[in-house]
C-alpha atoms as a PDB file:
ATOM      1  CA  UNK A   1     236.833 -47.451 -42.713  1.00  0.00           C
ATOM      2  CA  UNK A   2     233.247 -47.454 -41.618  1.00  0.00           C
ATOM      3  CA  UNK A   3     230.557 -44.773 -43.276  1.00  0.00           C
ATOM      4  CA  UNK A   4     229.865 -42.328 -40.921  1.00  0.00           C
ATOM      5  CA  UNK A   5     225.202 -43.759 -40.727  1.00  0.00           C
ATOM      6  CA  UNK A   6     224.867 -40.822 -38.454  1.00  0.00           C
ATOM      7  CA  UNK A   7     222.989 -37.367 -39.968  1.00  0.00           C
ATOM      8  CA  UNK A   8     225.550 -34.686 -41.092  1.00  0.00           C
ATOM      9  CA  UNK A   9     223.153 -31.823 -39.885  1.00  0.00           C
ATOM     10  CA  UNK A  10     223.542 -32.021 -36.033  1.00  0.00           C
ATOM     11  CA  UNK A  11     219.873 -30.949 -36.372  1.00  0.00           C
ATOM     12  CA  UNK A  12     218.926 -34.401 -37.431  1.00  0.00           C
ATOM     13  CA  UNK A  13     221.143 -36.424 -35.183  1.00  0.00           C
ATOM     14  CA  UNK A  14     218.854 -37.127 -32.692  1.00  0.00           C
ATOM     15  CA  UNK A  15     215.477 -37.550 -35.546  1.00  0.00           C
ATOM     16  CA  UNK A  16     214.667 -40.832 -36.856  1.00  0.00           C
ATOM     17  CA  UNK A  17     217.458 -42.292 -39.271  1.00  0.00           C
ATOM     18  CA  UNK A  18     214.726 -43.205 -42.403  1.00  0.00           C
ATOM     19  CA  UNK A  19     213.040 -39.336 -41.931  1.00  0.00           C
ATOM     20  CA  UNK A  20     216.618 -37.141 -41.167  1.00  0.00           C
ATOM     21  CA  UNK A  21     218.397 -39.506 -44.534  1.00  0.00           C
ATOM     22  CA  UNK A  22     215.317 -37.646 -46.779  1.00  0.00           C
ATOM     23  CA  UNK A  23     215.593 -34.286 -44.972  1.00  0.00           C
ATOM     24  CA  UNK A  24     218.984 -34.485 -45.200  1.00  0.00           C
ATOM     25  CA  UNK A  25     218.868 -34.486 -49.539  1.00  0.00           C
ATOM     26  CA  UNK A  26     216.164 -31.797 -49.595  1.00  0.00           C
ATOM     27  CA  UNK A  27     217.723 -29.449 -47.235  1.00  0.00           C
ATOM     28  CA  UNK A  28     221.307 -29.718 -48.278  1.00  0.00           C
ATOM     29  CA  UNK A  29     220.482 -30.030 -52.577  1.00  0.00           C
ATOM     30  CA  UNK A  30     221.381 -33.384 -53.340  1.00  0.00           C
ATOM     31  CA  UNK A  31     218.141 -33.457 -55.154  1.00  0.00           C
ATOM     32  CA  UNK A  32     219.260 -30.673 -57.444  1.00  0.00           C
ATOM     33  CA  UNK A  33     217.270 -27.947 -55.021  1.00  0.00           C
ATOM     34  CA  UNK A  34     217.648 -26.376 -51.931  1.00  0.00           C
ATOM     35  CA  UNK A  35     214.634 -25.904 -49.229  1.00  0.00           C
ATOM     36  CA  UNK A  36     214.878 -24.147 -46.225  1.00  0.00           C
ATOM     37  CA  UNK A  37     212.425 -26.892 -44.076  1.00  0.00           C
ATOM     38  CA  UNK A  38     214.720 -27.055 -41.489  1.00  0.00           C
ATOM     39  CA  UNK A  39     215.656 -23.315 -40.773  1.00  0.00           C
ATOM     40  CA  UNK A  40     211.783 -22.609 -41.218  1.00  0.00           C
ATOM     41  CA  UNK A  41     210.415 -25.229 -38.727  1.00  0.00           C
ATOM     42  CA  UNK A  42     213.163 -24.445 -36.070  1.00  0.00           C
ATOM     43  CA  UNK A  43     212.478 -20.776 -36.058  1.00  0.00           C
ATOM     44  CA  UNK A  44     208.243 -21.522 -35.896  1.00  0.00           C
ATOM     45  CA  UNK A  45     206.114 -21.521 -32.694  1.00  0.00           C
ATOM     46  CA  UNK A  46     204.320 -24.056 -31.659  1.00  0.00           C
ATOM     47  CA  UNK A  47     200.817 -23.077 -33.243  1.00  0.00           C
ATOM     48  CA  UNK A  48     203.139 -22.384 -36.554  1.00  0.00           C
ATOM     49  CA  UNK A  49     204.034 -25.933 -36.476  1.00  0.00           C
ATOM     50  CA  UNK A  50     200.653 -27.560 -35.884  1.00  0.00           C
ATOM     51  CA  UNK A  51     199.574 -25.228 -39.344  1.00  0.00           C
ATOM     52  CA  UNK A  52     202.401 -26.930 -41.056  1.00  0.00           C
ATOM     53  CA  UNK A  53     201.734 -30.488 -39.708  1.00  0.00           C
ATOM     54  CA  UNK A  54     197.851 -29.701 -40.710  1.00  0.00           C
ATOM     55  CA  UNK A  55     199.084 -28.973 -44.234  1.00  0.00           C
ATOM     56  CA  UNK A  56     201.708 -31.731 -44.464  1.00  0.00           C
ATOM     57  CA  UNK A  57     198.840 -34.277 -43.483  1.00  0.00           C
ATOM     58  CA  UNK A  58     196.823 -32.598 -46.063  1.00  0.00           C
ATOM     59  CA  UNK A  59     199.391 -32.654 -48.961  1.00  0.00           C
ATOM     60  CA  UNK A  60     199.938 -36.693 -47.906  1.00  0.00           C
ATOM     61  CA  UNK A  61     196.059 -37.003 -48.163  1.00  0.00           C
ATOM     62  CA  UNK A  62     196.272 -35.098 -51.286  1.00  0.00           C
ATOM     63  CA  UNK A  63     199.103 -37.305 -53.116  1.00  0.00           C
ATOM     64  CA  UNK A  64     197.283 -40.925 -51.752  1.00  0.00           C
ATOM     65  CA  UNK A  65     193.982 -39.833 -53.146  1.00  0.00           C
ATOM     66  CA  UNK A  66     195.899 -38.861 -56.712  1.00  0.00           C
ATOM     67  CA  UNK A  67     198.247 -41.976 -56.758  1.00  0.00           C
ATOM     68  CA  UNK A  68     195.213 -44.383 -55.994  1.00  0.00           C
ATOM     69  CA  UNK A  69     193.063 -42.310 -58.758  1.00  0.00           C
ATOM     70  CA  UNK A  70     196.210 -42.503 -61.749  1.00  0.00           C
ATOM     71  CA  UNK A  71     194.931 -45.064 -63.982  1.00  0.00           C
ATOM     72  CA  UNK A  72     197.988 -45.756 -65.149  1.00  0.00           C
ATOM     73  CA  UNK A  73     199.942 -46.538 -62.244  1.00  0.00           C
ATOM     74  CA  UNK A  74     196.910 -48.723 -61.338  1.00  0.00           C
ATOM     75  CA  UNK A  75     196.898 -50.576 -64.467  1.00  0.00           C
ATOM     76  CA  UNK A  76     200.654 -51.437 -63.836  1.00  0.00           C
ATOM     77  CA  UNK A  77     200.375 -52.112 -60.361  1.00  0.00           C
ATOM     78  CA  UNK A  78     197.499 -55.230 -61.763  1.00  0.00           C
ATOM     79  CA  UNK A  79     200.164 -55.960 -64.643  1.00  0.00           C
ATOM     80  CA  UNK A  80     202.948 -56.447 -61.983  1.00  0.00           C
ATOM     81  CA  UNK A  81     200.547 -57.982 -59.295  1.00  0.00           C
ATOM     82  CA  UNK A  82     199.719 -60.602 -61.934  1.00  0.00           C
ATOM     83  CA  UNK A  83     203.399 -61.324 -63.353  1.00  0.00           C
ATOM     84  CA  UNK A  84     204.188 -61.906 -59.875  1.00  0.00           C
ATOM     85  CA  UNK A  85     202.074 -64.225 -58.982  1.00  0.00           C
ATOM     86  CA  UNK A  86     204.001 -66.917 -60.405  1.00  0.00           C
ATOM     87  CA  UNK A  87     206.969 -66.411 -58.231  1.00  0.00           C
ATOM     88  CA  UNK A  88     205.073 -65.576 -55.113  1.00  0.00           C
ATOM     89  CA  UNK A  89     203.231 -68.772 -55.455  1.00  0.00           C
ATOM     90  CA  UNK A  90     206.534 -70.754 -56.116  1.00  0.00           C
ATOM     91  CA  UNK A  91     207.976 -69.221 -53.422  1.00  0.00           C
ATOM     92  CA  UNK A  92     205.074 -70.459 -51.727  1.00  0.00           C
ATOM     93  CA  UNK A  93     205.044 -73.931 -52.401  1.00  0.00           C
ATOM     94  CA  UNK A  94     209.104 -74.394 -51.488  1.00  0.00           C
ATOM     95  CA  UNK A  95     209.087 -72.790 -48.385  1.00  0.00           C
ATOM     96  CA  UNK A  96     205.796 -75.114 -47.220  1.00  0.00           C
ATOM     97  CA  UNK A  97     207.724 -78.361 -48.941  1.00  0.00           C
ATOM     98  CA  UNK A  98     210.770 -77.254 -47.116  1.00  0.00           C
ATOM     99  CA  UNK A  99     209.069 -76.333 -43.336  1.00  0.00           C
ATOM    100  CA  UNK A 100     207.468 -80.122 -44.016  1.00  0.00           C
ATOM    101  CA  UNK A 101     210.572 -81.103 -44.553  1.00  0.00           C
ATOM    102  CA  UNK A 102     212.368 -79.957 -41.582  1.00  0.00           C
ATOM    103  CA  UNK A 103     209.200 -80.817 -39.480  1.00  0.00           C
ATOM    104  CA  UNK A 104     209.592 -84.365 -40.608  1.00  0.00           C
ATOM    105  CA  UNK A 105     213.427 -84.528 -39.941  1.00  0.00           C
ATOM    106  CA  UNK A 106     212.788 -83.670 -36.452  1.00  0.00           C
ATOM    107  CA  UNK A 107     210.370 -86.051 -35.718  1.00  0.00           C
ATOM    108  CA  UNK A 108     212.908 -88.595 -37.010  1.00  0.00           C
END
């Protein structure tokens, strides 16, 4: 039997798939914790909500500005950038080989 893909809170079953899956874990505890996000925002007014949205855009701004400042994760991200290079550039080289390939059968 098919898995049910559509959101268990009839809240969400109308919201984006990739947003209601996340609010979905938060709101019901499968993260280990339980927020009330949903009960809050449905029960707000509509100058309530544009304070939140202000505040969520600020807490996004907030966590960018942090993850592009961690050295750490930076230093990583060059480390993996650089291991990868080797396959991206591989990958690279067979897909152009193979298009010529293909382009060259067809004008056979």
């Amino acid at each position: 039997m098919a898995k049910d893909k559509k959101a268990k809170d009839t809240r969400l079953q109308n919201f984006p798939k990739k947003w209601a899956s996340i609010l979905e874990k938060l709101c019901n505890g499968e993260d280990g914790s339980k927020d009330d996000f949903l009960d809050t925002a449905q029960q707000s007014s509509k100058d309530d909500l544009d304070k939140m949205i202000v505040k969520f855009n600020e807490n996004l701004a907030d966590f960018r500005k942090d993850m592009d400042a961690d050295t750490d994760l930076q230093d990583k991200k060059e480390a993996y950038a650089e291991a990868a290079s080797f396959y991206r550039d591989g990958i690279k080289v067979n897909e152009a080989k193979a298009m010529y390939c293909i382009y060259l059968k067809r004008s056979i």
